[in-house]
PDB file of N, CA and C in Angstrom:
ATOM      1  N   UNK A   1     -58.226 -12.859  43.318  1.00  0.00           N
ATOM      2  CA  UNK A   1     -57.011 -12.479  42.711  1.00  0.00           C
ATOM      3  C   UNK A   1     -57.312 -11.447  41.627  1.00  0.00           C
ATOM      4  N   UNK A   2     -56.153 -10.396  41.802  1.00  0.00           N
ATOM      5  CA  UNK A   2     -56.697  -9.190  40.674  1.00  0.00           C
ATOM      6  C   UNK A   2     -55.953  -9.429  39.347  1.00  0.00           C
ATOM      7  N   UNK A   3     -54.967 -10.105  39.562  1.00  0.00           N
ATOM      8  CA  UNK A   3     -54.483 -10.441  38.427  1.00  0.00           C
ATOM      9  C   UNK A   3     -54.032 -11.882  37.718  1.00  0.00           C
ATOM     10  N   UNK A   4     -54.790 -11.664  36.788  1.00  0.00           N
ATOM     11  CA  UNK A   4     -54.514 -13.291  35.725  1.00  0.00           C
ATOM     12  C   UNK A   4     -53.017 -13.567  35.370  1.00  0.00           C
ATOM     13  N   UNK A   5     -53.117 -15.193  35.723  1.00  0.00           N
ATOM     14  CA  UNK A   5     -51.704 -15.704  35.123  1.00  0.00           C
ATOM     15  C   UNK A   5     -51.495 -15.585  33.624  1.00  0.00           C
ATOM     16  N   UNK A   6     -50.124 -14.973  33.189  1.00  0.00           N
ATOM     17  CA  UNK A   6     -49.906 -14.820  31.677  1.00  0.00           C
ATOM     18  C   UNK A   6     -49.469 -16.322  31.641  1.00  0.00           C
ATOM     19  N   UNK A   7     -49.975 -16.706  30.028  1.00  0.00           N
ATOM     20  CA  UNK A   7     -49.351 -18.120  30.179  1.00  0.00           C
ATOM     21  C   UNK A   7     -48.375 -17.717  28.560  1.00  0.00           C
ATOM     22  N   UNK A   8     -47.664 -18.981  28.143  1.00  0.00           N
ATOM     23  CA  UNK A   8     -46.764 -18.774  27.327  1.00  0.00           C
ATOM     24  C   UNK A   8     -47.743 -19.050  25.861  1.00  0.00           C
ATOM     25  N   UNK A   9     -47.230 -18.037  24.645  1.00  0.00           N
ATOM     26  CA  UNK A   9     -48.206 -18.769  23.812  1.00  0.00           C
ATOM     27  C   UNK A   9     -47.009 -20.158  23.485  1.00  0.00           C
ATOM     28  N   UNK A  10     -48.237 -20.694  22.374  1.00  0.00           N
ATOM     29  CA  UNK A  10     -47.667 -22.260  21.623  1.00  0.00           C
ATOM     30  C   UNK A  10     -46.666 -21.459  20.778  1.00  0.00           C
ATOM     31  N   UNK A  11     -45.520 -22.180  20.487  1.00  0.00           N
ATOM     32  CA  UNK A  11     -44.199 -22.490  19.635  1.00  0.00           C
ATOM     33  C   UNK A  11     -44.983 -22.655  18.182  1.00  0.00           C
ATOM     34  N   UNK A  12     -44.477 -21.510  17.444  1.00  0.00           N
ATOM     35  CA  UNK A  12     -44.754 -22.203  16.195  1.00  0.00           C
ATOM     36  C   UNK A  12     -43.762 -23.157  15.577  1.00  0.00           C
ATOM     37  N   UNK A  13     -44.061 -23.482  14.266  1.00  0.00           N
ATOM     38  CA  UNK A  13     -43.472 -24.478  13.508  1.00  0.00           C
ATOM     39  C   UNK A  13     -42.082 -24.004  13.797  1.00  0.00           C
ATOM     40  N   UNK A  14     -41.176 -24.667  13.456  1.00  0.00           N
ATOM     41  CA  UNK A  14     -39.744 -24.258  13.071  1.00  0.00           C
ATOM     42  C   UNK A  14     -39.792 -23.422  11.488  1.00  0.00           C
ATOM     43  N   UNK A  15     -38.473 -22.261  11.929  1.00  0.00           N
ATOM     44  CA  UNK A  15     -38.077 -21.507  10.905  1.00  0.00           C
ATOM     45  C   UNK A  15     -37.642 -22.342   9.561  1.00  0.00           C
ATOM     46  N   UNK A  16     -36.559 -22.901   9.479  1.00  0.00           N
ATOM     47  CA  UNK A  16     -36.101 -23.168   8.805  1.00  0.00           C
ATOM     48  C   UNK A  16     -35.361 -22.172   7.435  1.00  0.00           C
ATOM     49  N   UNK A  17     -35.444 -22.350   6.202  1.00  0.00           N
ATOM     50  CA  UNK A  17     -34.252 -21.570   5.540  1.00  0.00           C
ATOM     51  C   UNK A  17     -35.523 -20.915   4.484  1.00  0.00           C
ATOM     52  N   UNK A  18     -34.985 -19.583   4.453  1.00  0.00           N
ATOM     53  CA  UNK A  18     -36.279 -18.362   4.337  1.00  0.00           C
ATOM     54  C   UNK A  18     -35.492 -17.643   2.562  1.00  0.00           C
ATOM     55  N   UNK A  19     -35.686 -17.965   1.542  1.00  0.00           N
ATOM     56  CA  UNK A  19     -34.866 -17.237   0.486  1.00  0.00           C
ATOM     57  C   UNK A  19     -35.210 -15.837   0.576  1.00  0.00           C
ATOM     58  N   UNK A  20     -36.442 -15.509   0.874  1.00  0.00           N
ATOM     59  CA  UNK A  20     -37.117 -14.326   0.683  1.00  0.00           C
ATOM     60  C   UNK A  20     -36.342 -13.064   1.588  1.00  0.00           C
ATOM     61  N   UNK A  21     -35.955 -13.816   2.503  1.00  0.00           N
ATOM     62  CA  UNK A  21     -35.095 -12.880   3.700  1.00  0.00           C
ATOM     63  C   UNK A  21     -33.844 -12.713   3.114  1.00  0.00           C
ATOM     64  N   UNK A  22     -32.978 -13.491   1.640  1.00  0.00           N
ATOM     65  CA  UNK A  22     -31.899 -12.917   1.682  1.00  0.00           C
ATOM     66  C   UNK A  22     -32.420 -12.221   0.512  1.00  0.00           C
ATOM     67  N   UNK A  23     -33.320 -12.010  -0.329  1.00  0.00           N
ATOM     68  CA  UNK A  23     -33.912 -11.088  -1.388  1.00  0.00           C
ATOM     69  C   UNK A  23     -33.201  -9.661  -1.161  1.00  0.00           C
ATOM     70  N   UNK A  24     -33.941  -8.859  -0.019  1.00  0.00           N
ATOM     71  CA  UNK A  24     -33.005  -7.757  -0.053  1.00  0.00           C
ATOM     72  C   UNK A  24     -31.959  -7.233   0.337  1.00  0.00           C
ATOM     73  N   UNK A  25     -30.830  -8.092   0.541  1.00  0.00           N
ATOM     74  CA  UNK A  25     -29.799  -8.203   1.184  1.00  0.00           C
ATOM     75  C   UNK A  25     -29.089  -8.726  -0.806  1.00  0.00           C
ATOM     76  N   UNK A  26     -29.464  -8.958  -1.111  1.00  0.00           N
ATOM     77  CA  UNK A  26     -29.285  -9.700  -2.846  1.00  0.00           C
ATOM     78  C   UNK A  26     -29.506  -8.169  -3.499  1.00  0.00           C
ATOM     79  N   UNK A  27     -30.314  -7.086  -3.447  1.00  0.00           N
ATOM     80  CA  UNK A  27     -30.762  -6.254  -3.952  1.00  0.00           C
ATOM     81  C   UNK A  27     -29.893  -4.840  -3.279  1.00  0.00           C
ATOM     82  N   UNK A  28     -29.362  -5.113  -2.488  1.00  0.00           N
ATOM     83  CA  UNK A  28     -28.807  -4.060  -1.884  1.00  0.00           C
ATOM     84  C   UNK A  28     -27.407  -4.305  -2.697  1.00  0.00           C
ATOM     85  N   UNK A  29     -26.702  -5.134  -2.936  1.00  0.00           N
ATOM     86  CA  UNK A  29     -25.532  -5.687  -2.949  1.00  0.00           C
ATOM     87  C   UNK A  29     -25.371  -5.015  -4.850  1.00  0.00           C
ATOM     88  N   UNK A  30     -26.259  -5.459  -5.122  1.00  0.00           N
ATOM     89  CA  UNK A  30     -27.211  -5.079  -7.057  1.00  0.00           C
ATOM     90  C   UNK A  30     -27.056  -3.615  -7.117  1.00  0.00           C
ATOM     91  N   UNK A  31     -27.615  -2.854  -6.001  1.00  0.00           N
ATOM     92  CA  UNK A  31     -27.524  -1.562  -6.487  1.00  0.00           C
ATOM     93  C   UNK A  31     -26.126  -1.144  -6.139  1.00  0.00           C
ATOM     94  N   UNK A  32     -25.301  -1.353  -4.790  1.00  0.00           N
ATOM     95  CA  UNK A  32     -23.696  -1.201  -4.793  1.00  0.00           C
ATOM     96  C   UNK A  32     -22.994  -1.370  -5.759  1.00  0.00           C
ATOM     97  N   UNK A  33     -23.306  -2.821  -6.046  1.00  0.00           N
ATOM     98  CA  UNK A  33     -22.293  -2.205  -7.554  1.00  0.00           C
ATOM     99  C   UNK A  33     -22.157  -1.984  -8.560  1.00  0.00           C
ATOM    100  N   UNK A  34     -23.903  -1.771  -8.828  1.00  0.00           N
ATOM    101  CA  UNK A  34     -24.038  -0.668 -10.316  1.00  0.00           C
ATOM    102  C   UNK A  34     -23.776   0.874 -10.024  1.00  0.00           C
ATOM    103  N   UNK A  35     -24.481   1.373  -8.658  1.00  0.00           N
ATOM    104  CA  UNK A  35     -23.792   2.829  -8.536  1.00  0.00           C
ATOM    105  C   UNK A  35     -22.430   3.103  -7.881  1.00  0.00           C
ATOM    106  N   UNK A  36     -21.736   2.346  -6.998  1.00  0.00           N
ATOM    107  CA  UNK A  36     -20.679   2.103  -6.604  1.00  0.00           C
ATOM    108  C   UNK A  36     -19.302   1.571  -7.207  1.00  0.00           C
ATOM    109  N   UNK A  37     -19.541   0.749  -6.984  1.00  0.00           N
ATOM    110  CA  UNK A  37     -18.314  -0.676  -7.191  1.00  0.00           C
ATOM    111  C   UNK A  37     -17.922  -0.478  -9.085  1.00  0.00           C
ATOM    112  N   UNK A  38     -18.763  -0.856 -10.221  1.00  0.00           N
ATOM    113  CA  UNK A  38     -18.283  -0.742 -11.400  1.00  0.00           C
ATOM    114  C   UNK A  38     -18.044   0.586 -11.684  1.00  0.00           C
ATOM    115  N   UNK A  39     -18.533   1.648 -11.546  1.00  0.00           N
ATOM    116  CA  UNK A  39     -18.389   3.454 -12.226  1.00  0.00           C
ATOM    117  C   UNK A  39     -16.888   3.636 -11.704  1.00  0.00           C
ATOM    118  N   UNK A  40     -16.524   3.254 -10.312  1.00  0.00           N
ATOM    119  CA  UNK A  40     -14.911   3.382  -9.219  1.00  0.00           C
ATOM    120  C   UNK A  40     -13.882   2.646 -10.334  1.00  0.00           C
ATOM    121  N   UNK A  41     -14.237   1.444 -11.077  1.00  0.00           N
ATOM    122  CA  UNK A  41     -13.750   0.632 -11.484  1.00  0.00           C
ATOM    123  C   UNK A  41     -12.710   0.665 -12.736  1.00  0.00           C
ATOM    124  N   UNK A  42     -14.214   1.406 -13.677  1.00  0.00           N
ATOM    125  CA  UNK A  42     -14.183   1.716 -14.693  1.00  0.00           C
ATOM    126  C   UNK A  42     -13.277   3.327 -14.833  1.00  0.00           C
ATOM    127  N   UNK A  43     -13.991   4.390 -13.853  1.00  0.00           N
ATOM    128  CA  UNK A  43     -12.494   5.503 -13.446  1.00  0.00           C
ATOM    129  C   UNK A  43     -11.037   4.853 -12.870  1.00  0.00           C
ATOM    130  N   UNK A  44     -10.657   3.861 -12.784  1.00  0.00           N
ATOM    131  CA  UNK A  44      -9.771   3.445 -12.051  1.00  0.00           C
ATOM    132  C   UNK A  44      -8.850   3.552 -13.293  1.00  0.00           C
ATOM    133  N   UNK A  45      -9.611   2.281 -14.276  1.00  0.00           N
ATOM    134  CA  UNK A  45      -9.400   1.598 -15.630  1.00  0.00           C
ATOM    135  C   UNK A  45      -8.305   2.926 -16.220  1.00  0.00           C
ATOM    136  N   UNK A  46      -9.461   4.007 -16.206  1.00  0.00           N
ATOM    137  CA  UNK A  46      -9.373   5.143 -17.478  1.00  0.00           C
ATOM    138  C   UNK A  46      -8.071   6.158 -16.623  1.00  0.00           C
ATOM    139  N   UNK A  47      -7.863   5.982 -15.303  1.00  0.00           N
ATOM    140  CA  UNK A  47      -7.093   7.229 -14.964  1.00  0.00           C
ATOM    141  C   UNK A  47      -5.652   6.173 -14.905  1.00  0.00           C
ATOM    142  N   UNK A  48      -5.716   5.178 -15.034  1.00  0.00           N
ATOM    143  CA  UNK A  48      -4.554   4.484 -15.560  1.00  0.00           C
ATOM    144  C   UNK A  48      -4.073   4.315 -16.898  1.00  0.00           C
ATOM    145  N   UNK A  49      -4.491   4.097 -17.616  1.00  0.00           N
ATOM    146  CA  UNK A  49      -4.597   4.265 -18.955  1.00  0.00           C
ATOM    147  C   UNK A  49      -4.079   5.674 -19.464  1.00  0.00           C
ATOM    148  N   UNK A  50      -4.400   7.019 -18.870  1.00  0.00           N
ATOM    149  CA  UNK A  50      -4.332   8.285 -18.694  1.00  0.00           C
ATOM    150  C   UNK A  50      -2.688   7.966 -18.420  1.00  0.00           C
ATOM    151  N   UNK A  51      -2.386   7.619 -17.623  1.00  0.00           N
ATOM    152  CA  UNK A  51      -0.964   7.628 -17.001  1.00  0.00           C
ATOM    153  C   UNK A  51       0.161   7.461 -17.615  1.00  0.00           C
ATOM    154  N   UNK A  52      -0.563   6.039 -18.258  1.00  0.00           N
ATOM    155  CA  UNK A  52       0.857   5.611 -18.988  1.00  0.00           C
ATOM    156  C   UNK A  52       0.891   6.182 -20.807  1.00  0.00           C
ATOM    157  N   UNK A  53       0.099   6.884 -21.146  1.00  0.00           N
ATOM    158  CA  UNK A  53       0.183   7.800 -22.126  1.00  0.00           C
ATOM    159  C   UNK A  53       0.711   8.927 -21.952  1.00  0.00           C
ATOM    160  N   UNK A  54       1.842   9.067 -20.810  1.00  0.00           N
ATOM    161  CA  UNK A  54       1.805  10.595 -20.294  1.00  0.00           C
ATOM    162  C   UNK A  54       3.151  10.411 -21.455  1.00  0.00           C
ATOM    163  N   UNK A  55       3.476  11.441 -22.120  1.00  0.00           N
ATOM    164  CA  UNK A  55       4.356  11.958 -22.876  1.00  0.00           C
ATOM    165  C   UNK A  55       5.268  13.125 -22.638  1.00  0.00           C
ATOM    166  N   UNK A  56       6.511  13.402 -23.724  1.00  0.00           N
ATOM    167  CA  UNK A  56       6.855  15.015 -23.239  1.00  0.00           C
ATOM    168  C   UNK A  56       6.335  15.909 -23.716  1.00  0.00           C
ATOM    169  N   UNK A  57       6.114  17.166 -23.413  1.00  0.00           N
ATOM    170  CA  UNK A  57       5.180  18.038 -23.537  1.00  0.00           C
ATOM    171  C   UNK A  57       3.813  18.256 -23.067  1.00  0.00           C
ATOM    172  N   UNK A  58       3.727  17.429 -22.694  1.00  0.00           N
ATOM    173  CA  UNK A  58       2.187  16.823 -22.236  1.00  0.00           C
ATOM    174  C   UNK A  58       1.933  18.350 -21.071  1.00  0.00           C
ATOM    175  N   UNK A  59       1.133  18.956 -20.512  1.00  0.00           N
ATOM    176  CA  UNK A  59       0.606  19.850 -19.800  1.00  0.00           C
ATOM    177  C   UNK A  59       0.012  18.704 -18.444  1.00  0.00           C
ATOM    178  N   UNK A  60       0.344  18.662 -17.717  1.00  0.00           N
ATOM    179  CA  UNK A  60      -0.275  18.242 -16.409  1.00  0.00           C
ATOM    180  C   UNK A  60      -0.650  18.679 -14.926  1.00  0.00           C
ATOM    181  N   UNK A  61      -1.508  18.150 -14.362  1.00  0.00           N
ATOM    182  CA  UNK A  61      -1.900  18.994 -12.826  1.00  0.00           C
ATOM    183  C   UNK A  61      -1.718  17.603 -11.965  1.00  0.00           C
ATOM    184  N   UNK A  62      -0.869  17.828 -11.009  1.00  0.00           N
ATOM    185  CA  UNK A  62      -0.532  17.025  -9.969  1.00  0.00           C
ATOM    186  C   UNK A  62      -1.603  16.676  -8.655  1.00  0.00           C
ATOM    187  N   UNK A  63      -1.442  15.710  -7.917  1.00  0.00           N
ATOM    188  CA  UNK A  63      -2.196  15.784  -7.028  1.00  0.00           C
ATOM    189  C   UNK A  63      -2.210  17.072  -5.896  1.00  0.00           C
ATOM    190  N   UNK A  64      -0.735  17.483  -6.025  1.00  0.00           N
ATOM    191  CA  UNK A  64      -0.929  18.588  -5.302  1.00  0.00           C
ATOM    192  C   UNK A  64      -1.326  19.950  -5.417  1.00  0.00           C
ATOM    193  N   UNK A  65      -1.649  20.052  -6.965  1.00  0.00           N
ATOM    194  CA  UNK A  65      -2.082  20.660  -7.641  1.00  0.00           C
ATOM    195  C   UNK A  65      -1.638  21.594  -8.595  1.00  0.00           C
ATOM    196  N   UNK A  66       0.177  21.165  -8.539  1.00  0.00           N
ATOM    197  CA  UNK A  66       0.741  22.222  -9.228  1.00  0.00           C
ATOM    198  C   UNK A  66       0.985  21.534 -10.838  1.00  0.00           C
ATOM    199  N   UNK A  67       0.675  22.345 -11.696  1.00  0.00           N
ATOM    200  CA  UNK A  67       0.760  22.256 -12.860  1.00  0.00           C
ATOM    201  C   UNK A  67       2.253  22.557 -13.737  1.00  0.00           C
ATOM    202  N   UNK A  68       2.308  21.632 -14.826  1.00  0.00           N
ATOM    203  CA  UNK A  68       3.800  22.255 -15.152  1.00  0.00           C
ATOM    204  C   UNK A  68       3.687  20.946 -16.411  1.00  0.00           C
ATOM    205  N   UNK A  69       4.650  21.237 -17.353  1.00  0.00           N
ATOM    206  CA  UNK A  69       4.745  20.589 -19.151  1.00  0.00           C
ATOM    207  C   UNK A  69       5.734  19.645 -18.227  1.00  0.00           C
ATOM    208  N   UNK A  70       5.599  18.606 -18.839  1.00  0.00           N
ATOM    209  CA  UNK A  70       6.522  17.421 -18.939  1.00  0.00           C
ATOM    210  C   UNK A  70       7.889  17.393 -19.472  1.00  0.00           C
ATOM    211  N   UNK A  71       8.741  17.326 -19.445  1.00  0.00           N
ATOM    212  CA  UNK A  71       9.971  17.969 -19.753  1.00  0.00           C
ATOM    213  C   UNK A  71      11.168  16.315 -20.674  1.00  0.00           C
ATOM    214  N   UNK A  72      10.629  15.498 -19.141  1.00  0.00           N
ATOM    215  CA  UNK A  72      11.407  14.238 -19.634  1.00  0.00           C
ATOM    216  C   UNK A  72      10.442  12.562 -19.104  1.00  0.00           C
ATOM    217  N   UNK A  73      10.665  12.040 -19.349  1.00  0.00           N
ATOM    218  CA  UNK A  73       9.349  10.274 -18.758  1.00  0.00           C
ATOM    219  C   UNK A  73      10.397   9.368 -18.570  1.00  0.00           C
ATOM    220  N   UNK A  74      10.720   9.471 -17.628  1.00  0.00           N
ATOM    221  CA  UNK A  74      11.861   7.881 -17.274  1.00  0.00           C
ATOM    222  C   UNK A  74      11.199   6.659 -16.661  1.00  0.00           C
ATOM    223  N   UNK A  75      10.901   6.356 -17.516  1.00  0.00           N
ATOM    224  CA  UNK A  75       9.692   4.666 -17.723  1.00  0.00           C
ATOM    225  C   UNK A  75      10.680   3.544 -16.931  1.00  0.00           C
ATOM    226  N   UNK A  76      11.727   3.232 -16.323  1.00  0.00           N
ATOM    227  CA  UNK A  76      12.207   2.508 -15.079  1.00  0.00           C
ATOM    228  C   UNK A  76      11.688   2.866 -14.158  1.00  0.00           C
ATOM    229  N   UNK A  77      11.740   4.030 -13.574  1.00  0.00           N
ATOM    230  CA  UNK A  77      11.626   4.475 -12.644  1.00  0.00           C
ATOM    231  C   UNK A  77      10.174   5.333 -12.230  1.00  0.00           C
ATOM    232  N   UNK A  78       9.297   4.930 -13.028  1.00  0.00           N
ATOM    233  CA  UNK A  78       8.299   5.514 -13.043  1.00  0.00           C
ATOM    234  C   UNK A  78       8.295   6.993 -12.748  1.00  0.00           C
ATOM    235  N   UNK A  79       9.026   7.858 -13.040  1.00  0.00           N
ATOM    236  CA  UNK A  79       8.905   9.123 -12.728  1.00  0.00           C
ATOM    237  C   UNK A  79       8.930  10.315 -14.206  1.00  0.00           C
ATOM    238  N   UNK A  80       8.137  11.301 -13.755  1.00  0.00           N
ATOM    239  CA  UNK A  80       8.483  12.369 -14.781  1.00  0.00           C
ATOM    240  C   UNK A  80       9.410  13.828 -14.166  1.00  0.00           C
ATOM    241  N   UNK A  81       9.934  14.197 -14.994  1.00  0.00           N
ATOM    242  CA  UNK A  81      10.824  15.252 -14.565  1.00  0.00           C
ATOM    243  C   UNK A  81       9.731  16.227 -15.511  1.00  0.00           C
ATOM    244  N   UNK A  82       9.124  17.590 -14.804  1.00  0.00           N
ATOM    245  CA  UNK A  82       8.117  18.568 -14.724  1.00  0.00           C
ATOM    246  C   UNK A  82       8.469  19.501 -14.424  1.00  0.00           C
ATOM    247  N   UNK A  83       8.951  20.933 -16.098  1.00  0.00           N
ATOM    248  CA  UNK A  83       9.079  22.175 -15.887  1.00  0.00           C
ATOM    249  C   UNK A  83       7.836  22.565 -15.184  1.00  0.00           C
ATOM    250  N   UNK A  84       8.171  23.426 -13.905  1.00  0.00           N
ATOM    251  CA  UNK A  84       7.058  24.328 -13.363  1.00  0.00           C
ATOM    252  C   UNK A  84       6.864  25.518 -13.569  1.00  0.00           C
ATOM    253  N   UNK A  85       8.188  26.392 -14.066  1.00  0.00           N
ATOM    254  CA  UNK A  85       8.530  27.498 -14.467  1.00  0.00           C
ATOM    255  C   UNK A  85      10.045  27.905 -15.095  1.00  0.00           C
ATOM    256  N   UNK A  86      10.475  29.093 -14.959  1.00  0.00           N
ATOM    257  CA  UNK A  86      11.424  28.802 -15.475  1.00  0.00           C
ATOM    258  C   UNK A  86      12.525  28.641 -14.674  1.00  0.00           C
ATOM    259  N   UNK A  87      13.674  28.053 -14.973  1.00  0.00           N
ATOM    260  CA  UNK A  87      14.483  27.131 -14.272  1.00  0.00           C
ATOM    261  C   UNK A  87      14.484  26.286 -13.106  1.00  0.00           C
ATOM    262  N   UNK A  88      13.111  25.560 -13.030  1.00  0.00           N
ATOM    263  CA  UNK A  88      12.634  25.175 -11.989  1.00  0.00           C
ATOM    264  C   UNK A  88      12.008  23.328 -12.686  1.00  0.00           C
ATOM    265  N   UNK A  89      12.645  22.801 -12.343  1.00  0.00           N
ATOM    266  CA  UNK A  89      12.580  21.501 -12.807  1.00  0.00           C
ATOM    267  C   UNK A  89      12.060  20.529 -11.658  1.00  0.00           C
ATOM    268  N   UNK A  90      11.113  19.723 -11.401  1.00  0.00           N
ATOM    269  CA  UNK A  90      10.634  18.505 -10.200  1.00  0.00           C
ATOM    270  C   UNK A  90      10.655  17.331 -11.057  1.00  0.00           C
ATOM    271  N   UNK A  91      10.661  16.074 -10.323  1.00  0.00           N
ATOM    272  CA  UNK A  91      10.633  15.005 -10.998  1.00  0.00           C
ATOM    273  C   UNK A  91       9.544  14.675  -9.819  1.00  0.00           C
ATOM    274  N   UNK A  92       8.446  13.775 -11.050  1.00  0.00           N
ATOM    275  CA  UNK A  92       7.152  13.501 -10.130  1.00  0.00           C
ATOM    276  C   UNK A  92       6.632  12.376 -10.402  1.00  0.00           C
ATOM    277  N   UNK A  93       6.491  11.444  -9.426  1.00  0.00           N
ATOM    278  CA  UNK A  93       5.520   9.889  -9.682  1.00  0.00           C
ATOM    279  C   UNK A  93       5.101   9.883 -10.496  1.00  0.00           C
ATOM    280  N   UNK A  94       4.365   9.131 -11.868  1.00  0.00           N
ATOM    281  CA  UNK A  94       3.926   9.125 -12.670  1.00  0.00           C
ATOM    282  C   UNK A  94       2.123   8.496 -11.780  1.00  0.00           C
ATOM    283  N   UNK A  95       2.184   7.921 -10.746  1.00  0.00           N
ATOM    284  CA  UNK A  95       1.222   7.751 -10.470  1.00  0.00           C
ATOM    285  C   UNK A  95       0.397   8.950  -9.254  1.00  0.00           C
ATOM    286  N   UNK A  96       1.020   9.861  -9.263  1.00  0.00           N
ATOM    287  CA  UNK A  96       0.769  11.953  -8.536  1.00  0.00           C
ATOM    288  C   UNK A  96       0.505  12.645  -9.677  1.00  0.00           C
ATOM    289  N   UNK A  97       0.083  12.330 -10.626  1.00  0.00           N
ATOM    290  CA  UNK A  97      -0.577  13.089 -11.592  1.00  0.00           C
ATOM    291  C   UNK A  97      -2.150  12.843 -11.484  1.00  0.00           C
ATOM    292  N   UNK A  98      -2.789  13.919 -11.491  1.00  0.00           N
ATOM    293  CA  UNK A  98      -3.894  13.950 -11.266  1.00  0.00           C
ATOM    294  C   UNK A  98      -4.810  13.985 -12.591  1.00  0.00           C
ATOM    295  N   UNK A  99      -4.187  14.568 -13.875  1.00  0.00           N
ATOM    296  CA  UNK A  99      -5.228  15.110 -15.080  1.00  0.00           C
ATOM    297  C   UNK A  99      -3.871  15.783 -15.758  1.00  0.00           C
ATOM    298  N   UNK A 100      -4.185  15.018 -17.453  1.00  0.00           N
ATOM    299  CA  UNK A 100      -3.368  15.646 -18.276  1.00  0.00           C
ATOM    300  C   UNK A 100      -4.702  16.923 -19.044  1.00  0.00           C
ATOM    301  N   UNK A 101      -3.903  18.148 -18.953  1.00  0.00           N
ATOM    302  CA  UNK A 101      -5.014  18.982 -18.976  1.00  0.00           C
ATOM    303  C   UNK A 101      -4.457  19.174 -20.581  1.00  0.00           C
ATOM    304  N   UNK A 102      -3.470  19.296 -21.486  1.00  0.00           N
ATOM    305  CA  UNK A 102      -3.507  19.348 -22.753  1.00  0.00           C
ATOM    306  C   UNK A 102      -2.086  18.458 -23.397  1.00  0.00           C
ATOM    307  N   UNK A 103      -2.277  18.244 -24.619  1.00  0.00           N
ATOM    308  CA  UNK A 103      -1.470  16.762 -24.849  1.00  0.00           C
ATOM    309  C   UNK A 103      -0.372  18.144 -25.691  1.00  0.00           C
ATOM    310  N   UNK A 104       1.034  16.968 -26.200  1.00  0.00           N
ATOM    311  CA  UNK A 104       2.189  18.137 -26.358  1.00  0.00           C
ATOM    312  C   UNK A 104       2.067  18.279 -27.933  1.00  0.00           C
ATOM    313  N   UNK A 105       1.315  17.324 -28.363  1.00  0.00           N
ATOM    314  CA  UNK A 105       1.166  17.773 -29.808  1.00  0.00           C
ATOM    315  C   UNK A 105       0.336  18.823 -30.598  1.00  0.00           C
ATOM    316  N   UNK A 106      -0.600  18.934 -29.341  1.00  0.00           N
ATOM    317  CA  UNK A 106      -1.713  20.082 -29.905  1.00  0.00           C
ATOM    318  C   UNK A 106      -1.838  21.721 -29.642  1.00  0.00           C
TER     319      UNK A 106
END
């Protein structure tokens, strides 16, 4: 015969429960949400905060990108009414503001 029977090796011990295997699965999770998860969090925090300080006069850039002074803040309805130019008035989500680029007092 030219060729030998393969035989099976022996079974080792049983696995059982391995901490070391969830180590970097623990470490992956550590770096998500120090560079991820809290920095998202903490901008979340601050561009809300941003929002509800919006005032009249205030200078702002929209998500869509058009810029224009704050004119009026109707806090029911969450909306601002936003000169864009002249005689040209929008009323805009208070949460479609993207960046108050200068405040109305300064």
């Amino acid at each position: 015969m030219l060729i030998s029977p393969a035989f099976a090796q022996a079974a080792g011990a049983p696995g059982g429960f391995d901490l070391m295997a969830l180590a970097p699965l623990v470490l992956i999770f550590v770096v998500f949400y120090f560079l991820l998860i809290r920095p998202q969090q903490k901008r979340a925090k601050e561009h809300k905060e941003m929002l509800t300080k919006i005032r009249r006069n205030d200078r702002i850039v929209t998500n869509g990108g058009l810029i224009g002074k704050v004119a009026k803040v109707i806090d029911d309805r969450d909306e601002l009414e936003v000169d864009l130019a002249d005689n040209v008035r929008v009323k805009v989500r208070r949460g479609m503001v993207a960046e108050v680029v200068s405040k109305g007092d300064e």
